[in-house]
Protein backbone atom coordinates (compact mmCIF):
# COMPACT_ATOMS: atom_id res chain seq x y z
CA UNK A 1 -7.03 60.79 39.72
CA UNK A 2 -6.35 60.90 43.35
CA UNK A 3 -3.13 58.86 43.08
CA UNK A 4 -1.44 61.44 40.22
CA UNK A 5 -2.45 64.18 42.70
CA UNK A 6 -0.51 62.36 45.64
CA UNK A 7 2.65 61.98 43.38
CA UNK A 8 2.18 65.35 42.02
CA UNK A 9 2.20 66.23 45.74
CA UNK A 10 5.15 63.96 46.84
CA UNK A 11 7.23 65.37 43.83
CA UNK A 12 6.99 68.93 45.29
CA UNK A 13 7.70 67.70 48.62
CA UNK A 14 10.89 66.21 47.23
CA UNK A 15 11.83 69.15 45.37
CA UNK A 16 11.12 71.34 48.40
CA UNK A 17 13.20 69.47 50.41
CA UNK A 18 16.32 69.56 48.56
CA UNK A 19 15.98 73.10 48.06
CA UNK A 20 15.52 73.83 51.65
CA UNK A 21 18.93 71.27 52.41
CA UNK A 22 21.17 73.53 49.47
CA UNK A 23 20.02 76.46 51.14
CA UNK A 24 20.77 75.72 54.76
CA UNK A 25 23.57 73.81 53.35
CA UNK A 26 24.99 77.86 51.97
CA UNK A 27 24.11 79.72 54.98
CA UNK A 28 27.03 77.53 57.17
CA UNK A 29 29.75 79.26 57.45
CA UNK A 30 32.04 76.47 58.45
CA UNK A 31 34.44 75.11 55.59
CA UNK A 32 36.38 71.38 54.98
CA UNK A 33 39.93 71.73 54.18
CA UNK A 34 41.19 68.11 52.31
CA UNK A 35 44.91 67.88 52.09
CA UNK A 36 46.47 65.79 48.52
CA UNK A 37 49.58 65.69 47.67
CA UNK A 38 50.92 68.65 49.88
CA UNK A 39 47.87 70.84 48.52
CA UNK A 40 45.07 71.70 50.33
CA UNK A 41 42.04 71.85 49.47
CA UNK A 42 39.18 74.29 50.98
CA UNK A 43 35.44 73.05 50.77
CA UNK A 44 32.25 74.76 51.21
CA UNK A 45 29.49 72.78 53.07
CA UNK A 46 27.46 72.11 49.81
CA UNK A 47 30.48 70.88 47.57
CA UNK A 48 31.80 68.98 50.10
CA UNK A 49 28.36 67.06 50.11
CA UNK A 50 28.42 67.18 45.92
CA UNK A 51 31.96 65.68 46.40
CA UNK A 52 30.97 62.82 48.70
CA UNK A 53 27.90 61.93 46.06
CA UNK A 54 30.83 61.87 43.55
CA UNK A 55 32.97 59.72 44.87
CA UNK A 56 30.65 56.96 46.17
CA UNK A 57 29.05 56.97 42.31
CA UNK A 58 32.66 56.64 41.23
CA UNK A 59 33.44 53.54 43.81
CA UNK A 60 29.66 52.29 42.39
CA UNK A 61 31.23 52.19 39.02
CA UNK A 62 34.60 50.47 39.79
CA UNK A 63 32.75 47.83 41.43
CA UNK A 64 30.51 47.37 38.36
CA UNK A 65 33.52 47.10 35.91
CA UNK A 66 34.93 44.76 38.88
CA UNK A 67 32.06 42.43 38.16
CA UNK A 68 32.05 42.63 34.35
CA UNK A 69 35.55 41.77 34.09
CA UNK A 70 35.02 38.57 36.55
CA UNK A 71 31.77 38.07 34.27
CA UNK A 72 34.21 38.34 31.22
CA UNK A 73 36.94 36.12 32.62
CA UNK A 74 33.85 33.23 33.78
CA UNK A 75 31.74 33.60 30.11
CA UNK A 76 35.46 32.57 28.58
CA UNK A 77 36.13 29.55 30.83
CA UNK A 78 32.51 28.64 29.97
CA UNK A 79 30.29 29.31 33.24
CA UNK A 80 26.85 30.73 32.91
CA UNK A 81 26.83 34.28 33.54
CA UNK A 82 24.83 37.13 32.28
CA UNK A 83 26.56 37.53 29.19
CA UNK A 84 26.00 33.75 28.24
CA UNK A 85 22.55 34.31 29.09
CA UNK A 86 22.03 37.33 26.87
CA UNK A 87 23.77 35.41 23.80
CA UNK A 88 21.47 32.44 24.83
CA UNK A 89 18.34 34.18 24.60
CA UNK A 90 19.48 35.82 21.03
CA UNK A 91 20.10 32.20 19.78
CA UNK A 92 17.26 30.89 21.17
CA UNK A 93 15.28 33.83 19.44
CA UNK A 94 16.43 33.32 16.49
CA UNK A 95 16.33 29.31 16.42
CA UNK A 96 12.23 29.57 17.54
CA UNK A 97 12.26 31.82 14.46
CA UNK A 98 13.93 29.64 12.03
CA UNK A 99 11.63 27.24 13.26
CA UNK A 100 8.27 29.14 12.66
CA UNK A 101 9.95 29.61 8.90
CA UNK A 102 9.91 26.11 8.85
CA UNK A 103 6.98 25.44 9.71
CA UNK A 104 5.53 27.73 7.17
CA UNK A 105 7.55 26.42 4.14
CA UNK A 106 5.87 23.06 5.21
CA UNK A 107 2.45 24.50 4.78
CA UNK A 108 3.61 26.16 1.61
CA UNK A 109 4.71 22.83 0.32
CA UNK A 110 8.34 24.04 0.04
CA UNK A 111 10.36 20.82 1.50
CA UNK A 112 13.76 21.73 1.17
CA UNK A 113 13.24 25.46 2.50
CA UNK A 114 11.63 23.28 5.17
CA UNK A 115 14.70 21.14 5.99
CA UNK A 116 17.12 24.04 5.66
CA UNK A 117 15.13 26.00 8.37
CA UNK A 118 14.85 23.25 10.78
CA UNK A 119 18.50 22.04 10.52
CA UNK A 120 19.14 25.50 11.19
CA UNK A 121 16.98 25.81 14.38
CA UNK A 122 18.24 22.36 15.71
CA UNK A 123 22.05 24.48 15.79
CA UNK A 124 20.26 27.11 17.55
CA UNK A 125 17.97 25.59 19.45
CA UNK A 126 19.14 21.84 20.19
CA UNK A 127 15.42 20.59 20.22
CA UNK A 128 15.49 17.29 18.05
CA UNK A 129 12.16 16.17 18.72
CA UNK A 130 10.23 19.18 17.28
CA UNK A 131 13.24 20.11 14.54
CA UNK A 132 13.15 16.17 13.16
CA UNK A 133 9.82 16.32 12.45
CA UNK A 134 10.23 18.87 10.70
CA UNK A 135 12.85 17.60 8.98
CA UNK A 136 11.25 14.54 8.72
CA UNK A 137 8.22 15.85 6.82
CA UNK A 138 9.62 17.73 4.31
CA UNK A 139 12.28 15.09 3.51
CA UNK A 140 9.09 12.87 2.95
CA UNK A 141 7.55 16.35 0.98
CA UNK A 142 10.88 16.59 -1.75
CA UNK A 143 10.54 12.41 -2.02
CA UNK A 144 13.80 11.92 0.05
CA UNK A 145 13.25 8.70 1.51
CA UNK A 146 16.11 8.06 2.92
CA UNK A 147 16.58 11.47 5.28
CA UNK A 148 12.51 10.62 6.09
CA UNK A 149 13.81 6.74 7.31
CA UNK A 150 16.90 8.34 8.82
CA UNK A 151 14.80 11.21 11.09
CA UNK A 152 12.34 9.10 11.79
CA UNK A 153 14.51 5.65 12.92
CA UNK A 154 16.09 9.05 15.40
CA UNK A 155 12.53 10.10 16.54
CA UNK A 156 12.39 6.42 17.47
CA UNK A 157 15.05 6.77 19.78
CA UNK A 158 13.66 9.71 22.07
CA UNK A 159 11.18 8.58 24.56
CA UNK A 160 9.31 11.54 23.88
CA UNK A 161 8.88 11.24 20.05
CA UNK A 162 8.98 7.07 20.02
CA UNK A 163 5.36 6.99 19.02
CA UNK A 164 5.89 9.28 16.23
CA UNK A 165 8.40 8.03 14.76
CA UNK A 166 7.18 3.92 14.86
CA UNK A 167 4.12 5.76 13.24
CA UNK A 168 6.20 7.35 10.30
CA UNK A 169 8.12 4.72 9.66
CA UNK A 170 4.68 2.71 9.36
CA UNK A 171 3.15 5.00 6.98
CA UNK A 172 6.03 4.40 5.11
CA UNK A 173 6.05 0.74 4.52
CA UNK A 174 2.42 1.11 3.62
CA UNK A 175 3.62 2.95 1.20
CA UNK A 176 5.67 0.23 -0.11
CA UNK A 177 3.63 -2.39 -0.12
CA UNK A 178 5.25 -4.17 3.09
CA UNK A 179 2.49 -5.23 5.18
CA UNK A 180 4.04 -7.50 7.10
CA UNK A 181 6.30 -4.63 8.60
CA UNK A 182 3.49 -2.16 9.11
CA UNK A 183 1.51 -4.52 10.69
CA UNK A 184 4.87 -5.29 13.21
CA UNK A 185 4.77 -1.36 13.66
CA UNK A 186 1.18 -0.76 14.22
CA UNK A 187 0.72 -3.00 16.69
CA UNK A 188 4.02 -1.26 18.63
CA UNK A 189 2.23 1.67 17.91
CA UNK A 190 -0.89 0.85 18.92
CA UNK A 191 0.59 -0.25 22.49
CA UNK A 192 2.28 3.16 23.21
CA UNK A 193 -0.65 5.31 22.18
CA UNK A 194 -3.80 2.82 23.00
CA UNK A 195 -6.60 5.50 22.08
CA UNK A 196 -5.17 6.86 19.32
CA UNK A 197 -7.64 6.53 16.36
CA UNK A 198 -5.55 6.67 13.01
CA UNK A 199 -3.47 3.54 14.32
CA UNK A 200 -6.36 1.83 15.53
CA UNK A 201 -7.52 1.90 12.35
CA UNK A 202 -5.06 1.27 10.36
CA UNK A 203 -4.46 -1.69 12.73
CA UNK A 204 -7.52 -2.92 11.83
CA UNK A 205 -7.30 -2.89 8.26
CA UNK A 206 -3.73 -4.65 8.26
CA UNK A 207 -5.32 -7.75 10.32
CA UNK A 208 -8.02 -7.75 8.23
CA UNK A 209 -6.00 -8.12 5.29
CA UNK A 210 -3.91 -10.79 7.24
CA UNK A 211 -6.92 -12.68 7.96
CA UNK A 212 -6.18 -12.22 11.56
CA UNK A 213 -9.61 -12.19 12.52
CA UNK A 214 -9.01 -12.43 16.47
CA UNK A 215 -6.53 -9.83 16.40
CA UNK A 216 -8.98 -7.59 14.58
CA UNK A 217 -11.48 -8.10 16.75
CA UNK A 218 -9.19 -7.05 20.33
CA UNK A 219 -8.53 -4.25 18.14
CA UNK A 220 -12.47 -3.23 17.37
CA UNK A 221 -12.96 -3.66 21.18
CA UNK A 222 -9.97 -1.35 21.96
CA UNK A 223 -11.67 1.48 19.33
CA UNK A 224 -14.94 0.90 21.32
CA UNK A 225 -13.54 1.31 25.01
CA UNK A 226 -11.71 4.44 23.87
CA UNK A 227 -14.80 6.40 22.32
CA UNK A 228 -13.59 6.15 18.92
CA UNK A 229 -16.40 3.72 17.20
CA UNK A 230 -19.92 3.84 18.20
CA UNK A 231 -21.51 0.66 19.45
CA UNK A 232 -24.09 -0.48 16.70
CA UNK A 233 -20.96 0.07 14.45
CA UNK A 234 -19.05 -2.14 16.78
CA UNK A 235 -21.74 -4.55 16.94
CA UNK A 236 -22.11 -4.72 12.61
CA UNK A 237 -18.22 -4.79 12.24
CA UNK A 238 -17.46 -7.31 14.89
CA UNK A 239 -20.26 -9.66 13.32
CA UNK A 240 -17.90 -8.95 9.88
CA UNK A 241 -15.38 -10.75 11.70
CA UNK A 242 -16.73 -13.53 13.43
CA UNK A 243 -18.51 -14.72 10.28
CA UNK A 244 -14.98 -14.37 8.25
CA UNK A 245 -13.80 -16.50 11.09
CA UNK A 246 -16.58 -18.99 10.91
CA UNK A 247 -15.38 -19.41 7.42
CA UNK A 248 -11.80 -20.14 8.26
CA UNK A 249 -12.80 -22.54 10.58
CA UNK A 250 -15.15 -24.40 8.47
CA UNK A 251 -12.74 -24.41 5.98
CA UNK A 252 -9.96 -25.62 8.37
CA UNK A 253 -12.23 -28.85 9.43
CA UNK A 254 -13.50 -27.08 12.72
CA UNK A 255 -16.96 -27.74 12.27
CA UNK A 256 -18.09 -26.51 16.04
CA UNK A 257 -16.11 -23.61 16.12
CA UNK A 258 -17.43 -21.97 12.91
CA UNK A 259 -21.32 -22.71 13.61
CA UNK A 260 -20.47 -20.98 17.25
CA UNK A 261 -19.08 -17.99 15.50
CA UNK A 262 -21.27 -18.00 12.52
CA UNK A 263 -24.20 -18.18 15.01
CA UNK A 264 -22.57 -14.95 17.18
CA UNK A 265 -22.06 -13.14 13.35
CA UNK A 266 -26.33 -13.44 12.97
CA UNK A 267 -26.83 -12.50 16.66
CA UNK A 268 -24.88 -9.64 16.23
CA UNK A 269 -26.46 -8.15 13.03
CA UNK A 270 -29.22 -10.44 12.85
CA UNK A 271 -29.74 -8.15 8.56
CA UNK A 272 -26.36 -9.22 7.93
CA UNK A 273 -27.36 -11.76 4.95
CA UNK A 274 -24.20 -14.36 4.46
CA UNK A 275 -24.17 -14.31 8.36
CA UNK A 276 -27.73 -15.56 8.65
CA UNK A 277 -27.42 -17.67 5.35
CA UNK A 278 -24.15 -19.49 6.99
CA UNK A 279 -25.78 -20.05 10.49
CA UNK A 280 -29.13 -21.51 9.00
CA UNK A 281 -27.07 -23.88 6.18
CA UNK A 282 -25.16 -25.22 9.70
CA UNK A 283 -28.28 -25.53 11.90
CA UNK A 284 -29.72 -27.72 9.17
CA UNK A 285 -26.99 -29.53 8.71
CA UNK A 286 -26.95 -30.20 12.51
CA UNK A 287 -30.76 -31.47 12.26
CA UNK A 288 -32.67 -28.15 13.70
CA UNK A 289 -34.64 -26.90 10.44
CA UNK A 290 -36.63 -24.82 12.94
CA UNK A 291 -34.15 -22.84 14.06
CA UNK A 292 -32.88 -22.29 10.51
CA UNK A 293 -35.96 -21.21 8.88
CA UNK A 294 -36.43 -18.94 12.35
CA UNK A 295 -32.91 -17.43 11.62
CA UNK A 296 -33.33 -17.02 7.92
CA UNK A 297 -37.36 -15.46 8.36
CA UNK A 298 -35.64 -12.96 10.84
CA UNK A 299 -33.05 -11.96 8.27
CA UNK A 300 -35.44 -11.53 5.43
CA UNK A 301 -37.42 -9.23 7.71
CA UNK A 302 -34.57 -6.85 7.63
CA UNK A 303 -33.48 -7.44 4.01
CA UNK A 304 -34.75 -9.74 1.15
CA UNK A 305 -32.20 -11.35 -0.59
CA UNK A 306 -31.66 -14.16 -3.08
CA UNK A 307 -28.95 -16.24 -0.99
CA UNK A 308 -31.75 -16.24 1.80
CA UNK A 309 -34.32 -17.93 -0.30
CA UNK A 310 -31.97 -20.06 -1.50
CA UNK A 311 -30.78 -21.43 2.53
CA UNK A 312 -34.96 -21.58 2.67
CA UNK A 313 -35.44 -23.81 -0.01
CA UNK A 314 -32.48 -26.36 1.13
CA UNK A 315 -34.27 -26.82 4.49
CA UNK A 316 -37.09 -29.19 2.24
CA UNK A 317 -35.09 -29.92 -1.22
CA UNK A 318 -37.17 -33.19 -2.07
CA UNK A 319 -40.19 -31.18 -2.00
CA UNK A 320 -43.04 -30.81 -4.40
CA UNK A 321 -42.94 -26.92 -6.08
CA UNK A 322 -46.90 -26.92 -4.75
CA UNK A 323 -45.59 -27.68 -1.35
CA UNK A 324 -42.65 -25.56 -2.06
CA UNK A 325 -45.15 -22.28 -2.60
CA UNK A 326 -46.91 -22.69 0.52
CA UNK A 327 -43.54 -23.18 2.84
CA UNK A 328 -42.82 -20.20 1.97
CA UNK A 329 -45.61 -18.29 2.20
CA UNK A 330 -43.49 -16.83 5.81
CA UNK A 331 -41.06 -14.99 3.72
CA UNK A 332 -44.16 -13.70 0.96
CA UNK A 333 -45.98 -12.52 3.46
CA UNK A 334 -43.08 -10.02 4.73
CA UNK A 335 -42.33 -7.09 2.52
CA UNK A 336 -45.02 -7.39 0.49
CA UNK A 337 -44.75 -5.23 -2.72
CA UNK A 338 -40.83 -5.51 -2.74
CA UNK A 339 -38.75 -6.12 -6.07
CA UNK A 340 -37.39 -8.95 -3.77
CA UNK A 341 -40.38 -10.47 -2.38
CA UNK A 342 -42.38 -10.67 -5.78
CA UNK A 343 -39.36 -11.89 -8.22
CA UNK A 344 -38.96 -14.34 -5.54
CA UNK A 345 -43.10 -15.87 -5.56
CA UNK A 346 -42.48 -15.29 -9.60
CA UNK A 347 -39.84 -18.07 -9.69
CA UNK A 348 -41.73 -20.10 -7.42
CA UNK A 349 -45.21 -20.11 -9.46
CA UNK A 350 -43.43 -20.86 -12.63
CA UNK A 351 -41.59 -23.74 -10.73
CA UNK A 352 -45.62 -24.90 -9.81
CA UNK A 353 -46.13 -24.37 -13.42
CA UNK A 354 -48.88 -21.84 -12.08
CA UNK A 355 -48.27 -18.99 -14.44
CA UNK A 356 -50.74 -16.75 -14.34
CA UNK A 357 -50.21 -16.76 -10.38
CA UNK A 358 -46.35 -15.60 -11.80
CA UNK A 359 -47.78 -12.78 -13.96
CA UNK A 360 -49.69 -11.78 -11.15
CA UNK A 361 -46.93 -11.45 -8.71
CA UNK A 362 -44.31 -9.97 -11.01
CA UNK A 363 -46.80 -7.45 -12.01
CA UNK A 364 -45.63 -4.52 -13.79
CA UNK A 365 -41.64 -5.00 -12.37
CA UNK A 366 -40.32 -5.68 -15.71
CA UNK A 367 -41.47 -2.31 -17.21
CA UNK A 368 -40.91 -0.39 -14.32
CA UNK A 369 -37.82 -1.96 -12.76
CA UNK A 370 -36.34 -3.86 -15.87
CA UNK A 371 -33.08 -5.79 -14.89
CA UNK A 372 -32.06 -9.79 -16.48
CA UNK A 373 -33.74 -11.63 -13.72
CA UNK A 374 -37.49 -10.17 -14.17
CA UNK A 375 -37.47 -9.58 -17.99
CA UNK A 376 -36.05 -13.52 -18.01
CA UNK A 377 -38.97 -14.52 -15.92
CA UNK A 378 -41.55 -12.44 -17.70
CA UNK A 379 -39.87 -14.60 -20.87
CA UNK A 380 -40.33 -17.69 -19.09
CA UNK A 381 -44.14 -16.78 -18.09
CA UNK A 382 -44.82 -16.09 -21.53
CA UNK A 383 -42.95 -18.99 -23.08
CA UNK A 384 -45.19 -20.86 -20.42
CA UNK A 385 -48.26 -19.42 -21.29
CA UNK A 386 -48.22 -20.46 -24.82
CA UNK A 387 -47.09 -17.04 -26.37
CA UNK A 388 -45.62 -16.53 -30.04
CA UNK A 389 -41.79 -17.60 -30.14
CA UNK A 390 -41.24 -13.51 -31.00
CA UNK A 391 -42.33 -11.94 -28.00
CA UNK A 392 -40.10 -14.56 -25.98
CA UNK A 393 -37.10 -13.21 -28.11
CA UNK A 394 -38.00 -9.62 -27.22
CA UNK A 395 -38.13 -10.15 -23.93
CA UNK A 396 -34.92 -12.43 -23.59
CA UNK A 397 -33.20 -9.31 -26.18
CA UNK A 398 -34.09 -6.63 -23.48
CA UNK A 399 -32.67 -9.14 -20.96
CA UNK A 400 -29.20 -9.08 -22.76
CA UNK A 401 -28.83 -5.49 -21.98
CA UNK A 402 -30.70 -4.82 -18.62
CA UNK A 403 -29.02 -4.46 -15.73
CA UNK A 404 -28.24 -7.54 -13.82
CA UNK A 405 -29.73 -6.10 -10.67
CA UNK A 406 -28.03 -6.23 -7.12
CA UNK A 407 -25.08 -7.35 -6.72
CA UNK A 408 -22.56 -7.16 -3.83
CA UNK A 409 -20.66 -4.11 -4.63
CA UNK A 410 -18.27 -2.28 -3.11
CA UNK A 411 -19.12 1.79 -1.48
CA UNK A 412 -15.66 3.16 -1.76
CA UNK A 413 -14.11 1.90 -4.95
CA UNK A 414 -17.45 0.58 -6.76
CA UNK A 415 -15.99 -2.77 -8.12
CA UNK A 416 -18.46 -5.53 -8.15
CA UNK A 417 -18.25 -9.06 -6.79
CA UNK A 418 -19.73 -12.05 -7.36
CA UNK A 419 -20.17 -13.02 -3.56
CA UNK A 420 -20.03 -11.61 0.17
CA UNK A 421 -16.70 -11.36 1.65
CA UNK A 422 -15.83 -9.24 4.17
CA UNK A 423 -12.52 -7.01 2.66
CA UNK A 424 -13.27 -5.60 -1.24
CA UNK A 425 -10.78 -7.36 -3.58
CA UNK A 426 -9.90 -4.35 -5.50
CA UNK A 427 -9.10 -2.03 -2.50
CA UNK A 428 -9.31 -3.64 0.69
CA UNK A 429 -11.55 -1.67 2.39
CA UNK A 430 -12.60 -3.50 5.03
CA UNK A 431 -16.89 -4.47 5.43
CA UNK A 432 -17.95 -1.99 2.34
CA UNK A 433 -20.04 -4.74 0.41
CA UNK A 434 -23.18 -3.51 0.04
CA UNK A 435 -26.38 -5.29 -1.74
CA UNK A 436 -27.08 -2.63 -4.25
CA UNK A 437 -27.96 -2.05 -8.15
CA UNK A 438 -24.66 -1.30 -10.17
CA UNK A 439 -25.23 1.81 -13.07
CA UNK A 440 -25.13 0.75 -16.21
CA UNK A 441 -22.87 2.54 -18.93
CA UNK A 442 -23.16 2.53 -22.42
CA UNK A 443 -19.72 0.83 -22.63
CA UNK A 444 -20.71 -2.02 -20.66
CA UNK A 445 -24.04 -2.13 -23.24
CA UNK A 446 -22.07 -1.99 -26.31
CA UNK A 447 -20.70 -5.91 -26.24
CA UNK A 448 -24.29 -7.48 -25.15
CA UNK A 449 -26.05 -5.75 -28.17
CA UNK A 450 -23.77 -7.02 -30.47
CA UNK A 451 -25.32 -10.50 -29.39
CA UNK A 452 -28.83 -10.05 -30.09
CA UNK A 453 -29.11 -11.07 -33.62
CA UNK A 454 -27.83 -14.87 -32.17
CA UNK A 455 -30.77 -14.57 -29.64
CA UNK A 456 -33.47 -12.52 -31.95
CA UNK A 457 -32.69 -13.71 -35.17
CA UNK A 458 -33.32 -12.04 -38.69
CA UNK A 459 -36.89 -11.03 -38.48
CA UNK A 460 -36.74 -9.56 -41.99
CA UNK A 461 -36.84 -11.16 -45.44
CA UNK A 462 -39.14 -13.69 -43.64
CA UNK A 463 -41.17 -14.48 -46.82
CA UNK A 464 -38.53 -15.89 -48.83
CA UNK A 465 -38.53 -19.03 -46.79
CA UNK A 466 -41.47 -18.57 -44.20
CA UNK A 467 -41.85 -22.33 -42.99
CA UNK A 468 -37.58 -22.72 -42.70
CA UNK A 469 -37.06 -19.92 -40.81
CA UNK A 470 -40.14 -20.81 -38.58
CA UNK A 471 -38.77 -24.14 -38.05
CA UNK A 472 -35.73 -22.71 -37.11
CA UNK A 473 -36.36 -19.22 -34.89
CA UNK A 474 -38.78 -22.22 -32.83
CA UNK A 475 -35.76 -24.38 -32.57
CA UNK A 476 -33.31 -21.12 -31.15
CA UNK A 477 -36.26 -20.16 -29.02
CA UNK A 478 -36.41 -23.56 -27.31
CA UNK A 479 -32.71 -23.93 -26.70
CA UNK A 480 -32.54 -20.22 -25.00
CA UNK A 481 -35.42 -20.35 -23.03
CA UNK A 482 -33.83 -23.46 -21.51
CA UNK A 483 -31.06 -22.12 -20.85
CA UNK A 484 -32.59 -19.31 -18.86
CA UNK A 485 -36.18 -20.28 -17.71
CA UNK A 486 -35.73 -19.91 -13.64
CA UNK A 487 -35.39 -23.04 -11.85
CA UNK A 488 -36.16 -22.90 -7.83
CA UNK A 489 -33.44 -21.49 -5.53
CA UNK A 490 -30.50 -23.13 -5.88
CA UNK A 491 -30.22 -25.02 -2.75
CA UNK A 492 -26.65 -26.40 -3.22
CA UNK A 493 -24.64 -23.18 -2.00
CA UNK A 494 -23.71 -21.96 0.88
């Protein structure tokens, strides 16, 4: 408020002023006389003052056409002037906006519009390492291959975009199935941008699937330092690794150097099962039993599993199944009540021939959990108990189709394998093997029922021939419950 009141003030003052100046300038009664061309001229005070503002507005102007001409003559030989500014910041303006169009016909999924716009802006704008990528991307976008190689073998080039373009041209041969050359890349990659996590990654998973387990595990370390992987991740995955080592090495003849790393794998992740199975199977082997039925009591308190009871069992195998029972009353006596835990004292009762103390641990499993391995024991209890020859074949028929219980399957892509390794064969994702129950689909069903008259037999028409088919049905009944009555852990694998 106050300061439009002191220009409304100052504006009066001016006005005043001037006013004051024509008048006084009026009242003089002295006159100019300017002589041209043998005229004269005769002046009043106040136009000769009008005249003098005239002409130094005209000189004003002459010097300002002065110095666009010399701008003109200087734009033409090439200098910068103001005129090669102004055209400058027009192109400039309309490259940035070419650009943004580009950028938007990417995100629309328009590839050529894309490439179009950004060739366009690089004319304008003579920015290669934003316009390339542009370029780059929606050559990739339309399937053009050979402009995405091309732009991105130029990014390569720049200092400033090196990093972008190793990593396109990486992607790239991933895309085609050349490993070795990503792997080449990746590692350039990984040594111009050390934190960043995509490369680490996919670092990771190309030495995995190189079985360059030492180069895999620099590059978990390098993921930990930088904040990208926290550490009991670290501490699982980098056990992954030193057991698939320990496996190499044992393989390879270097005895030493896989029970050291197989040894590091179970202090790592002490629940990691094939880790704790391959350090106990060494440690006997080396003449400590203690130390292996330690290591493999330990990794059954985090998980039971099969393979461990099996590495328990070879630390005695000459013993008596009596014997057997109470050496491993350790491993009973943890998770008590577990699917695990009781198929596990199942086997080993019917292995004492003790099988009531069987149907007593297996309790109720095979009609609430039903998979092959407990409705096969509960077949083997009764066949040991004495029962009729049909309820064995009932049992061993519900076996046919019952899940086969966990396996080591794989969380991303779901494909089952037989044992632990530390990529899944079907899509080489690296340490996804987990110790889970498959589902069971009616497809998979459909082949196994087809086989259940072989194991049941014909239970009709029975009278016809009563004592041959007995005679029979007792003979299939013998040779099948051979075949799968459980037998102790098998102590021969590793």
């Amino acid at each position: 408020m106050l300061w439009s009141l002191l220009k409304i003030i100052f504006f009066v003052a001016i006005v005043v002023a001037l006013t004051l100046g024509a008048g006084y300038l009026l009242e003089m009664g002295d006159v100019a006389v300017l002589r041209a061309g043998g005229r004269e001229f005769v002046l009043t005070p106040l136009l000769a003052v009008i005249g003098a503002l005239v002409l130094l507005l005209g000189v004003w102007l002459l010097l300002r056409l002065a110095g666009l001409m010399v701008a003109t003559l200087r734009f033409l030989n090439g200098d910068e002037t103001a005129i090669s500014r102004y055209f400058n910041r027009r192109g400039e303006k309309k490259g940035y906006e070419a650009l943004s169009e580009g950028m938007l016909a990417l995100a629309a999924g328009e590839g050529r519009l894309a490439i179009r716009k950004a060739e366009r802006a690089e004319k304008l704008l003579n920015r290669p390492e934003i316009t390339n990528l542009i370029v780059a991307q929606g050559a990739e976008m339309v399937g053009d291959r050979t402009l995405a190689t091309k732009t991105f073998k130029a990014l390569v080039h720049d200092d400033r975009t090196r990093f972008v373009g190793i990593r396109g041209l990486m992607k790239q041969k991933l895309e085609e199935g050349d490993t070795e050359t990503a792997l080449k890349l990746a590692e350039k990659a990984l040594t111009l941008r050390p934190r960043n996590e995509d490369v680490q990654d996919t670092l990771l998973q190309l030495q995995a699937r190189h079985e360059d387990w030492a180069g895999a595990r620099q590059t978990l370390s390098a993921k930990l330092k930088s904040g990208n992987l926290p550490r009991d991740v670290h501490k699982r995955r980098d056990a992954v690794l030193a057991l698939a080592h320990a496996r190499d090495a044992l393989a390879a003849g270097r005895v030493e150097e896989a029970r050291r790393d197989a040894s590091e794998a179970n202090r790592l992740s002490p629940d990691l099962v094939p880790a704790a199975v391959m350090a106990a199977r060494m440690e006997i082997e080396a003449g400590k039993p203690k130390v292996a039925a330690k290591t493999l009591t330990k990794a059954w308190e985090g998980q039971p599993h099969p393979d461990l009871a099996a590495a328990f069992a070879a630390i005695e195998p000459n013993e008596t199944p009596q014997a057997r029972v109470k050496r491993f009353r350790p491993l009973l006596t943890r998770h008590v009540g577990s699917a695990e835990t009781r198929l596990l004292e199942a086997e080993l009762q019917i292995a004492a021939e003790d099988f009531k103390a069987a149907r007593k641990a297996l309790g109720d499993l095979a009609e609430t959990h039903p998979n092959a391995r407990s409705l096969t024991i509960m077949a083997a209890i009764e066949r040991g108990e004495g029962a009729e020859d049909r309820i064995v074949r009932a049992w061993l028929a519900k076996a046919v189709t019952a899940s086969r219980g966990p396996q080591w399957i794989c969380g991303k892509c779901g494909h089952v394998h037989a044992d632990w390794r530390p990529l899944c064969s079907n899509c080489d994702s690296f340490d996804t093997l987990a110790w889970t129950e498959a589902p069971q689909s009616d497809a998979a069903l459909s082949g196994p029922t087809q086989m259940l008259p072989l194991i049941v037999g014909a239970l009709e028409d029975r009278s016809t021939d009563h004592a041959a088919t007995d005679a029979v049905d007792a003979e299939v009944v013998d040779d099948t419950t051979d075949d799968v009555t459980p037998a102790p852990p098998d102590t021969s694998r590793i």
